[in-house]
Every structure is written in structure tokens, then in C-alpha cells.
N, C-alpha and C. Protein backbone atom coordinates (compact mmCIF):
# COMPACT_ATOMS: atom_id res chain seq x y z
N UNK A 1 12.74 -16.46 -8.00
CA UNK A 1 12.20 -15.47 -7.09
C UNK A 1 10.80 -15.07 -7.55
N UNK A 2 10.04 -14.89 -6.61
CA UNK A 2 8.52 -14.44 -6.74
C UNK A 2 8.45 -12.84 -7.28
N UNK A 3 7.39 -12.84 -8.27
CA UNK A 3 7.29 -11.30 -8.47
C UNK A 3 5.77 -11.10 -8.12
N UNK A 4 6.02 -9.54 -7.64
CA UNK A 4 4.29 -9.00 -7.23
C UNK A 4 3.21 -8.90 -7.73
N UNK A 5 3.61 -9.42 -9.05
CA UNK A 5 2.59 -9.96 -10.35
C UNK A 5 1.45 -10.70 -9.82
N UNK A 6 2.92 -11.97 -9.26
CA UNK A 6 2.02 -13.33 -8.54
C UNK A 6 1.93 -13.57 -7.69
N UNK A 7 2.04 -12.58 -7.03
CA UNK A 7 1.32 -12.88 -5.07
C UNK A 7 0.10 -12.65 -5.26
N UNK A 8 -1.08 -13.49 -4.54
CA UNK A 8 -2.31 -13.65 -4.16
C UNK A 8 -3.05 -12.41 -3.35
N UNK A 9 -4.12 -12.43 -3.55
CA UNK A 9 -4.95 -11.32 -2.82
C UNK A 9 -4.91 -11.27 -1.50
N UNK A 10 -4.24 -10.48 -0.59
CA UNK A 10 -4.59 -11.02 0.85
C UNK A 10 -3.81 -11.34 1.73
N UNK A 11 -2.34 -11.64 0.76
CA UNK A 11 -1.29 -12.18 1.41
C UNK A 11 -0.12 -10.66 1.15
N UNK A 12 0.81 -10.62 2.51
CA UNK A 12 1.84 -9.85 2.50
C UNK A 12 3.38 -10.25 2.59
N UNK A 13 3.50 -9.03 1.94
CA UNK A 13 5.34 -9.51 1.40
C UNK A 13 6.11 -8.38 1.23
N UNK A 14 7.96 -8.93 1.05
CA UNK A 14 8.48 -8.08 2.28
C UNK A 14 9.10 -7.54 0.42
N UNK A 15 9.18 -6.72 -0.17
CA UNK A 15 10.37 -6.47 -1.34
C UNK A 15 11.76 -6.71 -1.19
N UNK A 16 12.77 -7.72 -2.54
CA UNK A 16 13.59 -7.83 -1.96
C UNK A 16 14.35 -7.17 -3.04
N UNK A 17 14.12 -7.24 -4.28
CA UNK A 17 14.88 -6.32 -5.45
C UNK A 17 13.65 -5.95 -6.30
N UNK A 18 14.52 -4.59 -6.98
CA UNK A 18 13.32 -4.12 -7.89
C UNK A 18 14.40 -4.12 -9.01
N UNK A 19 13.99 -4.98 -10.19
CA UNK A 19 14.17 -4.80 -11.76
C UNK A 19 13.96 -3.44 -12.25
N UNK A 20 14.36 -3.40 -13.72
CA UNK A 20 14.01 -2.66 -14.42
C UNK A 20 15.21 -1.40 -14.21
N UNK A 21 15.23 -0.55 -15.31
CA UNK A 21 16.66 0.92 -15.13
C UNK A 21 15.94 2.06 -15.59
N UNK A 22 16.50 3.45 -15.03
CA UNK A 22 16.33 4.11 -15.85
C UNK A 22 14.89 4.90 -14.52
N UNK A 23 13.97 5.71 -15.88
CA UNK A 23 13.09 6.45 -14.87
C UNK A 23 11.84 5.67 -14.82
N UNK A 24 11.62 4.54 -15.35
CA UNK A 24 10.47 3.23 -14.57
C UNK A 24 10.78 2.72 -13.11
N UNK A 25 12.36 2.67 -12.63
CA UNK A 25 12.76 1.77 -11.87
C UNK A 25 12.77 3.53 -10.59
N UNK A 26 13.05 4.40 -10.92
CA UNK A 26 12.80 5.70 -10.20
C UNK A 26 11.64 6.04 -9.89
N UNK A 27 10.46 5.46 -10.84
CA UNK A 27 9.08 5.91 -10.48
C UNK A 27 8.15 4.99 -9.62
N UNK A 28 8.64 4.13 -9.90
CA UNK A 28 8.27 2.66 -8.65
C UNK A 28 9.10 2.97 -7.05
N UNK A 29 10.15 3.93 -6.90
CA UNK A 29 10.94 4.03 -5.97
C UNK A 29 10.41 5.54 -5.07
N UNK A 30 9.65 6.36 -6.20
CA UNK A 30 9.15 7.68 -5.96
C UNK A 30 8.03 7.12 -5.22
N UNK A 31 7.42 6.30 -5.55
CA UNK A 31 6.00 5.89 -5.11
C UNK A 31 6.34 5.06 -3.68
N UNK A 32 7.35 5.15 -3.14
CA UNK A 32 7.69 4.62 -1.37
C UNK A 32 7.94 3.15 -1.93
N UNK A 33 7.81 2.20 -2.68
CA UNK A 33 8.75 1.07 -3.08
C UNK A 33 9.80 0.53 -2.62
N UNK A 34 10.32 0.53 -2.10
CA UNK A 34 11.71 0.50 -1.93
C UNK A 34 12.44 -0.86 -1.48
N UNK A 35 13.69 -1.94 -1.35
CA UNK A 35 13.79 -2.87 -0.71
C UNK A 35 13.60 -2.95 0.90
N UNK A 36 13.09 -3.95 1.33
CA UNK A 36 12.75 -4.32 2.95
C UNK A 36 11.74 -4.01 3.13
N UNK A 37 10.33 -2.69 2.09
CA UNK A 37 9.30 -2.65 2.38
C UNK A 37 8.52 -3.61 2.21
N UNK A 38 7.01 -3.33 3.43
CA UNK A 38 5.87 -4.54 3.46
C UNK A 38 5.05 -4.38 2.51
N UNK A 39 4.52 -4.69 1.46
CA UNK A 39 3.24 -4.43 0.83
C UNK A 39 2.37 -5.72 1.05
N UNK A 40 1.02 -4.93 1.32
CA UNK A 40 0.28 -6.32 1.40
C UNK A 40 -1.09 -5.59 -0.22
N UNK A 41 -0.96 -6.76 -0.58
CA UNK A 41 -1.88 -7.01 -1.54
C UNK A 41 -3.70 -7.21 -1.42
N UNK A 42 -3.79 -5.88 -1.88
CA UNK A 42 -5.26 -5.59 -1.58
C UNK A 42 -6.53 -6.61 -2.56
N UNK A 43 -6.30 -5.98 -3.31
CA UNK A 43 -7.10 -6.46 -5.00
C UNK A 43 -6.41 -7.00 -5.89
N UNK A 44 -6.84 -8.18 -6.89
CA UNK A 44 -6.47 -8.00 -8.38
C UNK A 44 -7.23 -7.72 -9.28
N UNK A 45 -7.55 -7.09 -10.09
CA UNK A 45 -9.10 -7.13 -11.07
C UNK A 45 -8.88 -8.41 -11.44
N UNK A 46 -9.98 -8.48 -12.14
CA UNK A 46 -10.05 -9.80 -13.18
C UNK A 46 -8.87 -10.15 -13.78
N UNK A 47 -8.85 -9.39 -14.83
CA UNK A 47 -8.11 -9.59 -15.63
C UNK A 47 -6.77 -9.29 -14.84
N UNK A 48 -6.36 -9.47 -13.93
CA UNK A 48 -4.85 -9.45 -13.68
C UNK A 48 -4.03 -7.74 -13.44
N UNK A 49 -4.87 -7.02 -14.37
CA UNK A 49 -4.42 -5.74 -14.13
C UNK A 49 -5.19 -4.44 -13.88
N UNK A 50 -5.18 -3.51 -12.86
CA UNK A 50 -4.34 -3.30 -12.09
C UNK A 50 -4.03 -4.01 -11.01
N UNK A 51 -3.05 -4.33 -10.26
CA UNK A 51 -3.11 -4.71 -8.44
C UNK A 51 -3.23 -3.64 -7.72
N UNK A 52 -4.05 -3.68 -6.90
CA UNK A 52 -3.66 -3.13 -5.85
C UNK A 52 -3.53 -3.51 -4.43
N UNK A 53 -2.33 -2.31 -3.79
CA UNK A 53 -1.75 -2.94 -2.89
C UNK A 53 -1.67 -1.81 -1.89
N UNK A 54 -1.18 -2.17 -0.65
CA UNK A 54 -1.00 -1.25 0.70
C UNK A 54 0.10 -1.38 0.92
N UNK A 55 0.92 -0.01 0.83
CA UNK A 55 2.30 0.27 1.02
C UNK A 55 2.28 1.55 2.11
N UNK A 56 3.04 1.17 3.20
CA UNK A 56 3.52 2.60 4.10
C UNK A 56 2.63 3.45 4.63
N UNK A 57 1.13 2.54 4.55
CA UNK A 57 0.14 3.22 5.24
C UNK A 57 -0.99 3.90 3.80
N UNK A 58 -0.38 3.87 2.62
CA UNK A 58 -1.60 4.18 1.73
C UNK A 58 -1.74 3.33 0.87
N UNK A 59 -3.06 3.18 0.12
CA UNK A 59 -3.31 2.54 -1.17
C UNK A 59 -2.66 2.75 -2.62
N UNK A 60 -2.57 2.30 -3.53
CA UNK A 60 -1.71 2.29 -4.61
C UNK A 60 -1.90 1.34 -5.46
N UNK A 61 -2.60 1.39 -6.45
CA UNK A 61 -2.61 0.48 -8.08
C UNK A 61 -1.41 0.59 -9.19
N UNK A 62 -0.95 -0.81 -9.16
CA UNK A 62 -0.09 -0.70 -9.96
C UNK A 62 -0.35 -1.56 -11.23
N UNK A 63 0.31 -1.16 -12.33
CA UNK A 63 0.20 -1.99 -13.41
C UNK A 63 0.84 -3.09 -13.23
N UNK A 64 0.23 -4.25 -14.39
CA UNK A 64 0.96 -5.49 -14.10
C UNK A 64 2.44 -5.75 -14.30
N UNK A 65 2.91 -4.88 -15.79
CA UNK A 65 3.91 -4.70 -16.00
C UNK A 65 4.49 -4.18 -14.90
N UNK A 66 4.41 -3.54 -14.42
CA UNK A 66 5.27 -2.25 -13.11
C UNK A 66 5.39 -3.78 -11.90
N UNK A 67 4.83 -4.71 -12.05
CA UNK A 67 4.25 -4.95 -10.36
C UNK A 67 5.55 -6.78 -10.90
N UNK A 68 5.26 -6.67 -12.16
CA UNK A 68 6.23 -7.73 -12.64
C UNK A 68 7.73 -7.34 -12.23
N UNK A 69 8.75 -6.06 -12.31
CA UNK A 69 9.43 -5.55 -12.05
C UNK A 69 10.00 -5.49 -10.89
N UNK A 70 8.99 -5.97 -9.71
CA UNK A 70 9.36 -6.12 -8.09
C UNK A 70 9.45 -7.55 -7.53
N UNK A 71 10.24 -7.80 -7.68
CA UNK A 71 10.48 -9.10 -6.84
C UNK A 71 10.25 -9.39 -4.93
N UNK A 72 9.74 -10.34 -4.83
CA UNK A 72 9.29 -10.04 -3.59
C UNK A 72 9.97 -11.30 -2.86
N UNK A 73 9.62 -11.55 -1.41
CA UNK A 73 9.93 -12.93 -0.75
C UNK A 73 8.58 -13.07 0.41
């Protein structure tokens, strides 16, 4: 399964599980995350971290670690 690590700039995708327990996997879920949502992928910096992405109508940078944690399709 693909994670949101490695989706490309530009391209959108639907979440299908989110990894991780505890209050990391709550704070990715606080932030509108959730399974069946669209995020489309805005930016990557250079270096890979932060992404950012468009979720539910707003912008949002996530770390790479955090963005590894979401599995997408």
C-alpha cells in the first residue's frame, strides 16, 4: 500500500488507513484526516519534509514522519 510520504506533487488521493496508536494517530485525526478523505498534495520541499497538502477545503503541512503513517490509494 502507498503512503502519503510517496505521492507526487499534484496528484490526489483518497485515505484508506491511518497507522500509528495512541495520541499521534488522534492528532492526525484532530486535523480532519480521517479514512475516505481526499487530500490532494500541494508541495514537497526539497528535502522531502514538510508536505503539504489540501484537506476539506484548507491547507496543512505535515511532517514526513506523520505523512508516512497514512496510507493512501
Amino acid at each position: 500500500m502507498q503512503t502519503l510520504k510517496t505521492v507526487k506533487c499534484g496528484e490526489t488521493v483518497r485515505v484508506a488507513k491511518i497507522n500509528g496508536a495512541g495520541a499521534i494517530k488522534r492528532r492526525i485525526m484532530d486535523m480532519g484526516i480521517t479514512k475516505g478523505v481526499e487530500i490532494f498534495v500541494r508541495k514537497v520541499a526539497p528535502l522531502g519534509d514538510p508536505v503539504e497538502i489540501t484537506v476539506r477545503g484548507y491547507e496543512l503541512s505535515l511532517r514526513k514522519d506523520d505523512a508516512d503513517m497514512i496510507e493512501v490509494e
